[in-house]
N, C-alpha and C. Protein backbone atom coordinates (compact mmCIF):
# COMPACT_ATOMS: atom_id res chain seq x y z
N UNK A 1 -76.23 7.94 25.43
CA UNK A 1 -75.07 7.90 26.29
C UNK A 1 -73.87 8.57 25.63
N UNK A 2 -73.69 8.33 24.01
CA UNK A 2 -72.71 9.22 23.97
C UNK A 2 -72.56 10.78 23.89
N UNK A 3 -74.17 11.20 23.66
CA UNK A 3 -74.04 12.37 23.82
C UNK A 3 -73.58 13.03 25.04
N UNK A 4 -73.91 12.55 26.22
CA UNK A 4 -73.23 12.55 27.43
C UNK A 4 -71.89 12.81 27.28
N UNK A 5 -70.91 12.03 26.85
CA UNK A 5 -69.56 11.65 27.02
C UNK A 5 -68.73 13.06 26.14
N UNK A 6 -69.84 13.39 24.81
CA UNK A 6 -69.15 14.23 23.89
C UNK A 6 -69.52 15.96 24.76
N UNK A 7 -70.61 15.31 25.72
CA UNK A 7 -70.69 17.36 26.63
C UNK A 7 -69.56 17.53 27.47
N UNK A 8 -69.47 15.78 27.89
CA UNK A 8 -68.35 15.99 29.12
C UNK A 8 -66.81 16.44 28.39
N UNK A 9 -66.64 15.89 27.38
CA UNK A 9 -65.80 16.35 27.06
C UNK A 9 -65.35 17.52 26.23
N UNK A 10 -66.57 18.73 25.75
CA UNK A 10 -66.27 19.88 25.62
C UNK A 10 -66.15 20.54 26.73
N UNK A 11 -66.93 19.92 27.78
CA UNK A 11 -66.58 20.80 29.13
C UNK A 11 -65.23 20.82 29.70
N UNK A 12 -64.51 19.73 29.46
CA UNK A 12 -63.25 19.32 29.85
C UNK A 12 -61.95 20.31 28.74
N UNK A 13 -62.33 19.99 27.74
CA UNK A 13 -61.51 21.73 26.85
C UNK A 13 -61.91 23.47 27.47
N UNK A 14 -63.43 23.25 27.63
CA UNK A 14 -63.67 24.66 28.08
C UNK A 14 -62.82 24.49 29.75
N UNK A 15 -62.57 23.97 30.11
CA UNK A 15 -62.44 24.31 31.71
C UNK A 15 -60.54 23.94 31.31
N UNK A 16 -60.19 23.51 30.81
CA UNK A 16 -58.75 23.47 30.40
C UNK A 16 -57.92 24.29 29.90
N UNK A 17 -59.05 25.35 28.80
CA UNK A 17 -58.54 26.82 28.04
C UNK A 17 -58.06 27.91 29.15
N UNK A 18 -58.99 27.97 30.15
CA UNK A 18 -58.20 29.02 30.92
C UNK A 18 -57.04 28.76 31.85
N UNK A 19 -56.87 27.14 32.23
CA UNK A 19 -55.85 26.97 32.61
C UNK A 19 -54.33 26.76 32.15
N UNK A 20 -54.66 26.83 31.10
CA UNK A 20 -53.20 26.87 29.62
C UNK A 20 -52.91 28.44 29.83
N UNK A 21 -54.05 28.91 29.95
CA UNK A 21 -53.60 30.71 29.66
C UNK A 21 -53.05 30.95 30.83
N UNK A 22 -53.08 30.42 32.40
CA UNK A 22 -53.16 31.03 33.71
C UNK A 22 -51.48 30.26 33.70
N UNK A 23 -51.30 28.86 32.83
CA UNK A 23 -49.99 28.18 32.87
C UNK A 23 -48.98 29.45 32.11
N UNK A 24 -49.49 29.55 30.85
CA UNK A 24 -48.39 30.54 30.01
C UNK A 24 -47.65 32.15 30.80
N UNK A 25 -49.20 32.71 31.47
CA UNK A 25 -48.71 33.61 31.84
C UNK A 25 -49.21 34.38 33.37
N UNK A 26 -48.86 33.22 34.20
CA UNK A 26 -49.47 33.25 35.59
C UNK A 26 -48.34 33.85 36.29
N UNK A 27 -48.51 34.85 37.13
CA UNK A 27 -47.43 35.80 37.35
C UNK A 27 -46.67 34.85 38.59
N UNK A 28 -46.94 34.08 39.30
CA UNK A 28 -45.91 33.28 40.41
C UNK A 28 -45.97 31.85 39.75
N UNK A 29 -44.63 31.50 40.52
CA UNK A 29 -44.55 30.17 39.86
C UNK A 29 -45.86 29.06 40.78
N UNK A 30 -46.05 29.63 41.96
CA UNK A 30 -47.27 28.66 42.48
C UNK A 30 -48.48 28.99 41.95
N UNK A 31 -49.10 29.79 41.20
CA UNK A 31 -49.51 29.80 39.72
C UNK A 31 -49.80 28.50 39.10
N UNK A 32 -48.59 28.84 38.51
CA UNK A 32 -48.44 27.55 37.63
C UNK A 32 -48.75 26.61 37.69
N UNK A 33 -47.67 25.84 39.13
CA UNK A 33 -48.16 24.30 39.97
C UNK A 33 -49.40 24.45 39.90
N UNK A 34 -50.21 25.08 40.53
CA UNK A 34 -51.84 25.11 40.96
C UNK A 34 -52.09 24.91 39.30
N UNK A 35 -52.07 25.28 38.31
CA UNK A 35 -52.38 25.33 36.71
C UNK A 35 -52.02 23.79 36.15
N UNK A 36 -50.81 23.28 36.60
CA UNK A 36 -50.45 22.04 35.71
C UNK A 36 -51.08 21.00 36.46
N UNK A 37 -51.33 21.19 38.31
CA UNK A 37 -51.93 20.46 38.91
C UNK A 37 -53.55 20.05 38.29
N UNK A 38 -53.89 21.44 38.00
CA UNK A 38 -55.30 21.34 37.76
C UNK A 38 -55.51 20.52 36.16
N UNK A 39 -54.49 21.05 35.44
CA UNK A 39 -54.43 20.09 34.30
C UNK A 39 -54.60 18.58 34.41
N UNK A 40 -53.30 18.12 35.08
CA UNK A 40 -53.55 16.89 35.06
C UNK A 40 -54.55 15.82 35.99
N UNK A 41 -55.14 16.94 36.54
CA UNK A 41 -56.62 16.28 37.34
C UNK A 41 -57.47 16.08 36.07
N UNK A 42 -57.57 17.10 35.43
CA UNK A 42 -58.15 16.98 34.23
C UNK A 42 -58.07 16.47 33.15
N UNK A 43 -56.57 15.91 33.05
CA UNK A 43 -56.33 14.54 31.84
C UNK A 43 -56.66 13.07 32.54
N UNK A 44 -56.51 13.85 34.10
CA UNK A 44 -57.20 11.73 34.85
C UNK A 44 -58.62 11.60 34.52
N UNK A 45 -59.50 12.98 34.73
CA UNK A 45 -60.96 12.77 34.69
C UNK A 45 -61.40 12.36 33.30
N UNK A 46 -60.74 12.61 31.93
CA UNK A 46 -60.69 12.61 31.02
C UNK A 46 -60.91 10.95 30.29
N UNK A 47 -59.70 10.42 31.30
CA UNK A 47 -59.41 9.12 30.85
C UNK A 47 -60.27 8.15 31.60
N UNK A 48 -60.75 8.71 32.66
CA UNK A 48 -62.21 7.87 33.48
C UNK A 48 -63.42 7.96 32.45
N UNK A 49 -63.40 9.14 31.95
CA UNK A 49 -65.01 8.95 30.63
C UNK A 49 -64.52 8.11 29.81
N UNK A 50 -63.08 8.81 29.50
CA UNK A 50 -62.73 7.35 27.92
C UNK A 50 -63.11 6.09 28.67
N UNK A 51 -62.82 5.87 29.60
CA UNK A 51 -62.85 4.14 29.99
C UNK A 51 -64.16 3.79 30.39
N UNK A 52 -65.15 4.97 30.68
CA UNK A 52 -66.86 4.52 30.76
C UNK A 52 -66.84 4.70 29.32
N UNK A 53 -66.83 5.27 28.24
CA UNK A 53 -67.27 5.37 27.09
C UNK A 53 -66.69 4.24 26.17
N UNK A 54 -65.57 3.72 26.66
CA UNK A 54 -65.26 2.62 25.69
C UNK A 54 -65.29 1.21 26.26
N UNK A 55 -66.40 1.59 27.69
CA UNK A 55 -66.13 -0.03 28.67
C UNK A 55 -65.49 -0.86 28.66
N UNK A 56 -63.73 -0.16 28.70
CA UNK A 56 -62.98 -1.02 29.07
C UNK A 56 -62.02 -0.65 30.40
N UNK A 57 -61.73 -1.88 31.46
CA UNK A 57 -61.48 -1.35 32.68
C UNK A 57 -59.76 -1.06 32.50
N UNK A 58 -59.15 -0.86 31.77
CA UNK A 58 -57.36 -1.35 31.64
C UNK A 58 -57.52 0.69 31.86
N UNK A 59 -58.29 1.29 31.06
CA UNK A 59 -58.18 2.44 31.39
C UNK A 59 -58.11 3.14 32.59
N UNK A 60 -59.06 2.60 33.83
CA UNK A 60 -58.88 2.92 35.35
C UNK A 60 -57.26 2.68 35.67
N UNK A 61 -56.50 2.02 35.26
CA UNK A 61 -54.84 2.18 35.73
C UNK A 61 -54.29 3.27 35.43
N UNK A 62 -54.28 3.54 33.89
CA UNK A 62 -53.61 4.80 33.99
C UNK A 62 -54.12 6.18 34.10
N UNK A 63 -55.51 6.38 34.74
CA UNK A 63 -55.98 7.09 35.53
C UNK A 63 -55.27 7.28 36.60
N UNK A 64 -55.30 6.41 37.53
CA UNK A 64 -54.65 5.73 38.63
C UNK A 64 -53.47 6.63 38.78
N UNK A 65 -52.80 5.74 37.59
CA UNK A 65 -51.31 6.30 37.81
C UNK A 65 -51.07 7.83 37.53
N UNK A 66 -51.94 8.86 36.69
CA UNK A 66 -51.71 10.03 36.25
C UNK A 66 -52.11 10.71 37.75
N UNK A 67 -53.35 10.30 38.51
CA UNK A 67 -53.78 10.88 39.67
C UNK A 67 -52.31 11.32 40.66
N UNK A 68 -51.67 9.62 40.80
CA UNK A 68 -50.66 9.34 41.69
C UNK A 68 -49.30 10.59 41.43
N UNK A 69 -49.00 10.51 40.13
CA UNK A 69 -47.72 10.61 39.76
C UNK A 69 -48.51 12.40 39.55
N UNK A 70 -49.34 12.98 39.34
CA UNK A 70 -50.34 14.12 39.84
C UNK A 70 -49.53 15.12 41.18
N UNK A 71 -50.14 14.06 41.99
CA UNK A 71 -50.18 14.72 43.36
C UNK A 71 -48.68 14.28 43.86
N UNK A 72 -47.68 13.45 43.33
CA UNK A 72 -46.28 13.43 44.00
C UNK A 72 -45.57 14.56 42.90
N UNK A 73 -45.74 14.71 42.18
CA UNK A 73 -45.30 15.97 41.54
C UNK A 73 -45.52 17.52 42.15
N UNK A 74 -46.87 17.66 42.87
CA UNK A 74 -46.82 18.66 42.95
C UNK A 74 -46.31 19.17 44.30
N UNK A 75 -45.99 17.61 45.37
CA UNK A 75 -45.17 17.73 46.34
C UNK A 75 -43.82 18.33 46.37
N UNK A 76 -43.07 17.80 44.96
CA UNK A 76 -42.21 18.06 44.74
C UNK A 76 -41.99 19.63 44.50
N UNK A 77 -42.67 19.52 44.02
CA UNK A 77 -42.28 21.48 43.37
C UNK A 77 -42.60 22.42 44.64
N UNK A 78 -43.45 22.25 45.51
CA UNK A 78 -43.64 22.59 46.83
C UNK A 78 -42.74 22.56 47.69
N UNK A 79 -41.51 21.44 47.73
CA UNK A 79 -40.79 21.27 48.50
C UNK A 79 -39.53 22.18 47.94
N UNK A 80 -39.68 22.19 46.59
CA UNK A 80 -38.55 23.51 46.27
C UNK A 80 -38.65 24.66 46.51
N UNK A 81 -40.11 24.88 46.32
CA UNK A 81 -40.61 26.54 46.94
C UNK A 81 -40.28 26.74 48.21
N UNK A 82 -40.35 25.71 49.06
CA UNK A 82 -40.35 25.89 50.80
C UNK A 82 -39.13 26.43 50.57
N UNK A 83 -38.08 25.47 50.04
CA UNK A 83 -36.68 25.42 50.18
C UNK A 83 -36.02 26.80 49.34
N UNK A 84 -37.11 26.96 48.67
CA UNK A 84 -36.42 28.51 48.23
C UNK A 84 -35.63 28.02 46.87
N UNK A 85 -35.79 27.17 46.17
CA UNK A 85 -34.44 26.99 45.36
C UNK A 85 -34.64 27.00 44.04
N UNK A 86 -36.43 27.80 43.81
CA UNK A 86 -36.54 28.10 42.68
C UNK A 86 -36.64 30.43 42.74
């Protein structure tokens, strides 16, 4: 089982490397959003293996909360683009 946990989580660096590069130098700023969005999907999925790999459930919260505070973030930056005010 932990070999499991240690593939999932080189896969989780390999699939993270190109989105650091697409963050640094992604030519629009909705780019980016789409880049930090995808990041932090990827620090929630992250913390769902830690919490199967260390069977403890306190970890599903701040999953939870990174998902939540995730997707109202990227409302936000959306609503500035609409608005033009970046």
């Amino acid at each position: 089982m932990t070999l499991i946990f240690t593939l999932v989580a080189i896969a989780e660096m390999a699939i993270a490397a190109p989105l650091l590069i697409r963050l640094a130098i992604g030519p629009t700023i909705s780019d980016r959003i789409v880049a930090v969005n995808t990041l932090s999907t990827q620090a929630m999925l992250s913390v769902l293996f830690f919490a199967a790999a260390a069977d403890r459930a306190i970890y599903l919260d701040v999953a939870l909360w990174l998902a939540s505070f995730s997707y109202l973030g990227t409302i936000v930056w959306a609503r500035y683009l609409e608005r033009e005010l970046l």
